[in-house]
Protein backbone atom coordinates (compact mmCIF):
# COMPACT_ATOMS: atom_id res chain seq x y z
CA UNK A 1 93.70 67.64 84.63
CA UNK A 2 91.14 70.09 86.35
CA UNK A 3 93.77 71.32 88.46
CA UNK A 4 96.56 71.88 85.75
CA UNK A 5 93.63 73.18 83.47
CA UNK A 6 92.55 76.14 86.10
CA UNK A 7 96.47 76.70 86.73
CA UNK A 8 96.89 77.75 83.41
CA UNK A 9 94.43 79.61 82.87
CA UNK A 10 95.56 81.84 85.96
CA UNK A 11 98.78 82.49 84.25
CA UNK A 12 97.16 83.44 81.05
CA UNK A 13 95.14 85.64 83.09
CA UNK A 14 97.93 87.13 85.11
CA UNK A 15 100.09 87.48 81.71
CA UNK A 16 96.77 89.47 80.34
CA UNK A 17 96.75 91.60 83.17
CA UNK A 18 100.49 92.79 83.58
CA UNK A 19 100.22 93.52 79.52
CA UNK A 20 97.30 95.99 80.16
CA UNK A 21 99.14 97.54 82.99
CA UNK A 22 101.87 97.82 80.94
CA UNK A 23 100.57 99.45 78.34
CA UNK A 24 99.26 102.26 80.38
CA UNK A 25 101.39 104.83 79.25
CA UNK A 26 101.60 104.03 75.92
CA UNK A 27 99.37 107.13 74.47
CA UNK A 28 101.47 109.38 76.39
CA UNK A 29 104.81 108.44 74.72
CA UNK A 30 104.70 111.19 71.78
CA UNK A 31 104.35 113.55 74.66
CA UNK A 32 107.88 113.11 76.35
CA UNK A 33 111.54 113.24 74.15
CA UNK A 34 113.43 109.68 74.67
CA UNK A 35 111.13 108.61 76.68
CA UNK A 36 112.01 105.23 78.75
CA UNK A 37 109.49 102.47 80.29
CA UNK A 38 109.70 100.55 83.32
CA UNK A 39 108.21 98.32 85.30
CA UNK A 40 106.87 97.38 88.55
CA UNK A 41 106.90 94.09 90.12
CA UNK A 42 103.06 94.33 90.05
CA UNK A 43 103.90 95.42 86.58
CA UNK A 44 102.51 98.95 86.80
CA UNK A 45 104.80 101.19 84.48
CA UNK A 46 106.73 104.35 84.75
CA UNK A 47 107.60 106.79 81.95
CA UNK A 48 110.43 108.98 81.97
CA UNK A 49 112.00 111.34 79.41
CA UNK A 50 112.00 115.23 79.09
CA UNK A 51 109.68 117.68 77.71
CA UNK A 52 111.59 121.30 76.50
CA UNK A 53 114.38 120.11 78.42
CA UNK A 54 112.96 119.58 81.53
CA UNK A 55 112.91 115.85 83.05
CA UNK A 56 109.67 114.15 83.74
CA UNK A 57 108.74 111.22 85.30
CA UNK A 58 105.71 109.59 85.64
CA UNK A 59 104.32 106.64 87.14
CA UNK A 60 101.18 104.82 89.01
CA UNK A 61 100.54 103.98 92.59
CA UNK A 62 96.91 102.17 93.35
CA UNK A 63 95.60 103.31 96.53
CA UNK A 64 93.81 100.88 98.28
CA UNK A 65 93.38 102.21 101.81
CA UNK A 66 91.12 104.31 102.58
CA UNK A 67 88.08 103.30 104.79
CA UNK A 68 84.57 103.27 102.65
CA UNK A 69 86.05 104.12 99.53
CA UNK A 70 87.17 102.08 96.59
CA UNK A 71 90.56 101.57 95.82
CA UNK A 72 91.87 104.72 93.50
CA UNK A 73 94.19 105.09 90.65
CA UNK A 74 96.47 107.86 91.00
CA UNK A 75 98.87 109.02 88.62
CA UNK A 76 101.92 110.90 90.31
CA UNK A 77 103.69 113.33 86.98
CA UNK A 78 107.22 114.28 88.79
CA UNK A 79 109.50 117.59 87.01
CA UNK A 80 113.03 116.13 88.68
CA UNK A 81 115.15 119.58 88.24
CA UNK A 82 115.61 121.90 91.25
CA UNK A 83 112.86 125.12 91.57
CA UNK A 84 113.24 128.04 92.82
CA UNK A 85 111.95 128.02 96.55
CA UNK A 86 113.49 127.38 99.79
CA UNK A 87 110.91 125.12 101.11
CA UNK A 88 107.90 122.91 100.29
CA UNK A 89 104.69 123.35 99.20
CA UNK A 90 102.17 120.95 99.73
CA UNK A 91 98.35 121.76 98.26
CA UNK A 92 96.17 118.96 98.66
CA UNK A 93 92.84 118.66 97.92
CA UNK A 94 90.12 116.85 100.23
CA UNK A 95 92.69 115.15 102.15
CA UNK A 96 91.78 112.07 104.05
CA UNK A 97 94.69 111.68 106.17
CA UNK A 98 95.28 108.21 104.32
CA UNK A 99 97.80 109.70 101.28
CA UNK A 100 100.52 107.33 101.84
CA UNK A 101 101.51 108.26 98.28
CA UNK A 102 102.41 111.85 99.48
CA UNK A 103 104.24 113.84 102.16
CA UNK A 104 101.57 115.85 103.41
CA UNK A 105 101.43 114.04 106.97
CA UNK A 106 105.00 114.90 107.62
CA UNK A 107 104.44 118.73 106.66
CA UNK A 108 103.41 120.34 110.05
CA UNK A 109 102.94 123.60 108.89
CA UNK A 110 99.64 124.63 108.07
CA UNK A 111 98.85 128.00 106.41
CA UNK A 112 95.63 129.90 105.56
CA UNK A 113 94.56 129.16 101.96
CA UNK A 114 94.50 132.59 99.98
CA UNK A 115 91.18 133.46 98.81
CA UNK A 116 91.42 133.04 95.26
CA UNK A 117 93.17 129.30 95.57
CA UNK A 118 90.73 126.27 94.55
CA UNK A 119 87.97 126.38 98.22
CA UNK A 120 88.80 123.01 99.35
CA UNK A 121 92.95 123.22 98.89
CA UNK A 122 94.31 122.13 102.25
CA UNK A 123 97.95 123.95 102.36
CA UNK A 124 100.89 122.51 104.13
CA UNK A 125 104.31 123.50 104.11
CA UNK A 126 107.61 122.63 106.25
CA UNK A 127 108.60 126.26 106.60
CA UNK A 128 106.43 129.48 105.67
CA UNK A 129 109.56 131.65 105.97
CA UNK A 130 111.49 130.31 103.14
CA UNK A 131 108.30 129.58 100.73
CA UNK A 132 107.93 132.39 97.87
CA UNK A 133 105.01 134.63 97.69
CA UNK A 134 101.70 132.98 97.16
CA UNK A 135 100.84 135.34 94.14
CA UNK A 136 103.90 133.23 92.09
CA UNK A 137 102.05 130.26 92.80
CA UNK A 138 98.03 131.86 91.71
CA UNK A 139 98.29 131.26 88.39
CA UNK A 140 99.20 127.82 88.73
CA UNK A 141 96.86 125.99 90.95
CA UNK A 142 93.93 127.05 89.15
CA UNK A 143 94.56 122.95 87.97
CA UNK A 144 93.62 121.81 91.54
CA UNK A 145 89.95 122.94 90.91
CA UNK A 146 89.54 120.13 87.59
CA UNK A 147 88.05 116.79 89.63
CA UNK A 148 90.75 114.47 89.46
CA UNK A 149 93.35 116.46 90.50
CA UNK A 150 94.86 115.80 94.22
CA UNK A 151 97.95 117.51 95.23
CA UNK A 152 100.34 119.55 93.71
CA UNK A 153 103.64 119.79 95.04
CA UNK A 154 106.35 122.40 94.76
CA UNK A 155 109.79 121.97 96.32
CA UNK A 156 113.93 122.59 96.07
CA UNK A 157 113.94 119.51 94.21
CA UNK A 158 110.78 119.37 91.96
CA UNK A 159 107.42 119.68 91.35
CA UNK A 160 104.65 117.36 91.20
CA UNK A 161 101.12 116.88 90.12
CA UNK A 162 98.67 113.71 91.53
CA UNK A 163 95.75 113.31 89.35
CA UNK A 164 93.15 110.40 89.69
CA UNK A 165 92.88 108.17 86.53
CA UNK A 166 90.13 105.88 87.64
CA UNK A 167 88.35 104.37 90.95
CA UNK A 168 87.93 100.61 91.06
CA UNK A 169 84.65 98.77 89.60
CA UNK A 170 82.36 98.95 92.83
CA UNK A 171 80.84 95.47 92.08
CA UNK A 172 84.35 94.08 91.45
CA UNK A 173 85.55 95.82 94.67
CA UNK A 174 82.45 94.95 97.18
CA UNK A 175 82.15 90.84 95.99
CA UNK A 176 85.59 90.13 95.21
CA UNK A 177 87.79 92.75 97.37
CA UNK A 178 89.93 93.07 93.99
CA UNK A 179 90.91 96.46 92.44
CA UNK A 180 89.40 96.34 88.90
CA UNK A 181 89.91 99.88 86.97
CA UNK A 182 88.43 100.38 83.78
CA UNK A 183 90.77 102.99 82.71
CA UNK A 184 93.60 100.92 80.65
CA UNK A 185 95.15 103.77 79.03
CA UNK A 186 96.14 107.51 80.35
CA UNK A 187 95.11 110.09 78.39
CA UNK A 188 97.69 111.60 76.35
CA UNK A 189 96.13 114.87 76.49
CA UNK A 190 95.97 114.88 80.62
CA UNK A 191 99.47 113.90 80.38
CA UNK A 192 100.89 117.04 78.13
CA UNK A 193 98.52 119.22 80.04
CA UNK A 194 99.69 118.08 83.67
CA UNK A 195 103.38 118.31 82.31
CA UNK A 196 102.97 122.18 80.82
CA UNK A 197 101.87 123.18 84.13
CA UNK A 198 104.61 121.60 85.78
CA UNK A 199 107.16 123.43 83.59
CA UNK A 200 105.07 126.38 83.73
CA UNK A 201 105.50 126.29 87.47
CA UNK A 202 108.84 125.91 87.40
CA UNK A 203 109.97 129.14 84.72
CA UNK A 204 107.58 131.15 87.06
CA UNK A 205 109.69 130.24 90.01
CA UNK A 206 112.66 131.15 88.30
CA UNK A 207 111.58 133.90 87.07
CA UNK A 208 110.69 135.27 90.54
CA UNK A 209 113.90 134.61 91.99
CA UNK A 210 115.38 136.48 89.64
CA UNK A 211 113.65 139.70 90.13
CA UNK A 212 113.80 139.00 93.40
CA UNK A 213 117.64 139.40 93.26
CA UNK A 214 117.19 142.30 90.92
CA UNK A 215 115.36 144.25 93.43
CA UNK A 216 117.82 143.47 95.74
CA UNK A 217 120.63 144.58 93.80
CA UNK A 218 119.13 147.89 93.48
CA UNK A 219 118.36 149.02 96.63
């Protein structure tokens, strides 16, 4: 009876939990048109939809591996359309070397951060010839300087944004070695923020290719 007792109240537990990771995305629905949940096997969600047009994706990876640091919640906001550059940008802030979530490791290319990019923006890229000039991007990382934001990628294919929604309960963490996050809910306001910039980036990018080939065609 003890035994059956306990084993049910583990699946009521585990049914609790997967609801509240579901329902982590649910204050950011109004943000995105037709927007579309799914699921994890961990049951972490992902949102997808578009916003003016441009698709959006969303979703959650829980970082627990770096040494002497609790376990992270990062939110990775995807733009899926093609931009305007011939290579990839990769600006990450105080990297660790532990970002499985990212590409940054297998970008060999370092390059000098310009002066008036957030201090501690590591830049990587996989080829400086092809990227655009860094004034196009200026305007646009200014987001890297708010505290939970991590990396902000630009390449042929999209754009992205990582932005840290919570770090695990310490206590939780140190006695139990489980990821506890108080955050349940993203907030919908981060979310239409993090997804202007991304189309922002993307119409500047355009924007400069096209004068680019303007400039061209008249000379």
């Amino acid at each position: 009876m003890g035994f059956a007792y306990l084993a049910y109240r583990y699946r009521e537990e585990q049914r609790a939990v997967r609801a509240r990771r579901a329902a982590f995305f649910n204050d950011c629905w109004t943000v995105l048109d037709d927007p579309k949940l799914a699921l994890d096997v961990f049951g972490y969600p992902s949102i997808a939809g578009t916003y003016e047009g441009e698709p959006i994706r969303a979703d959650v990876v829980v970082d627990c591996m770096g040494l002497r640091k609790l376990p992270c919640l990062w939110v990775r906001v995807t733009l899926e359309a093609p931009v305007a550059t011939g290579a990839v940008l990769d600006i990450m802030m105080r990297p660790s070397g532990a970002e499985f979530f990212s590409p940054f490791n297998d970008l060999h290319e370092r390059l000098d951060t310009p002066g008036n990019w957030p201090e501690r923006a590591i830049v990587h890229t996989d080829d400086p010839k092809l990227l655009p000039d860094p004034d196009v991007f200026t305007p646009h990382v200014a987001i890297l300087e708010e505290k939970p934001a991590k990396e902000l990628i630009v390449s042929p294919k999209g754009a992205r944004i990582v932005w840290q929604a919570d770090e695990a309960q310490r206590s939780d963490y140190l006695l139990l070695r489980q990821a506890r996050f108080d955050v349940v809910r993203f907030d919908a306001a981060e979310f239409r923020k993090i997804v202007i910039q991304l189309a922002g980036i993307r119409r500047a990018l355009a924007e400069n290719a096209t004068q680019e080939l303007d400039h061209e065609a008249a000379a």
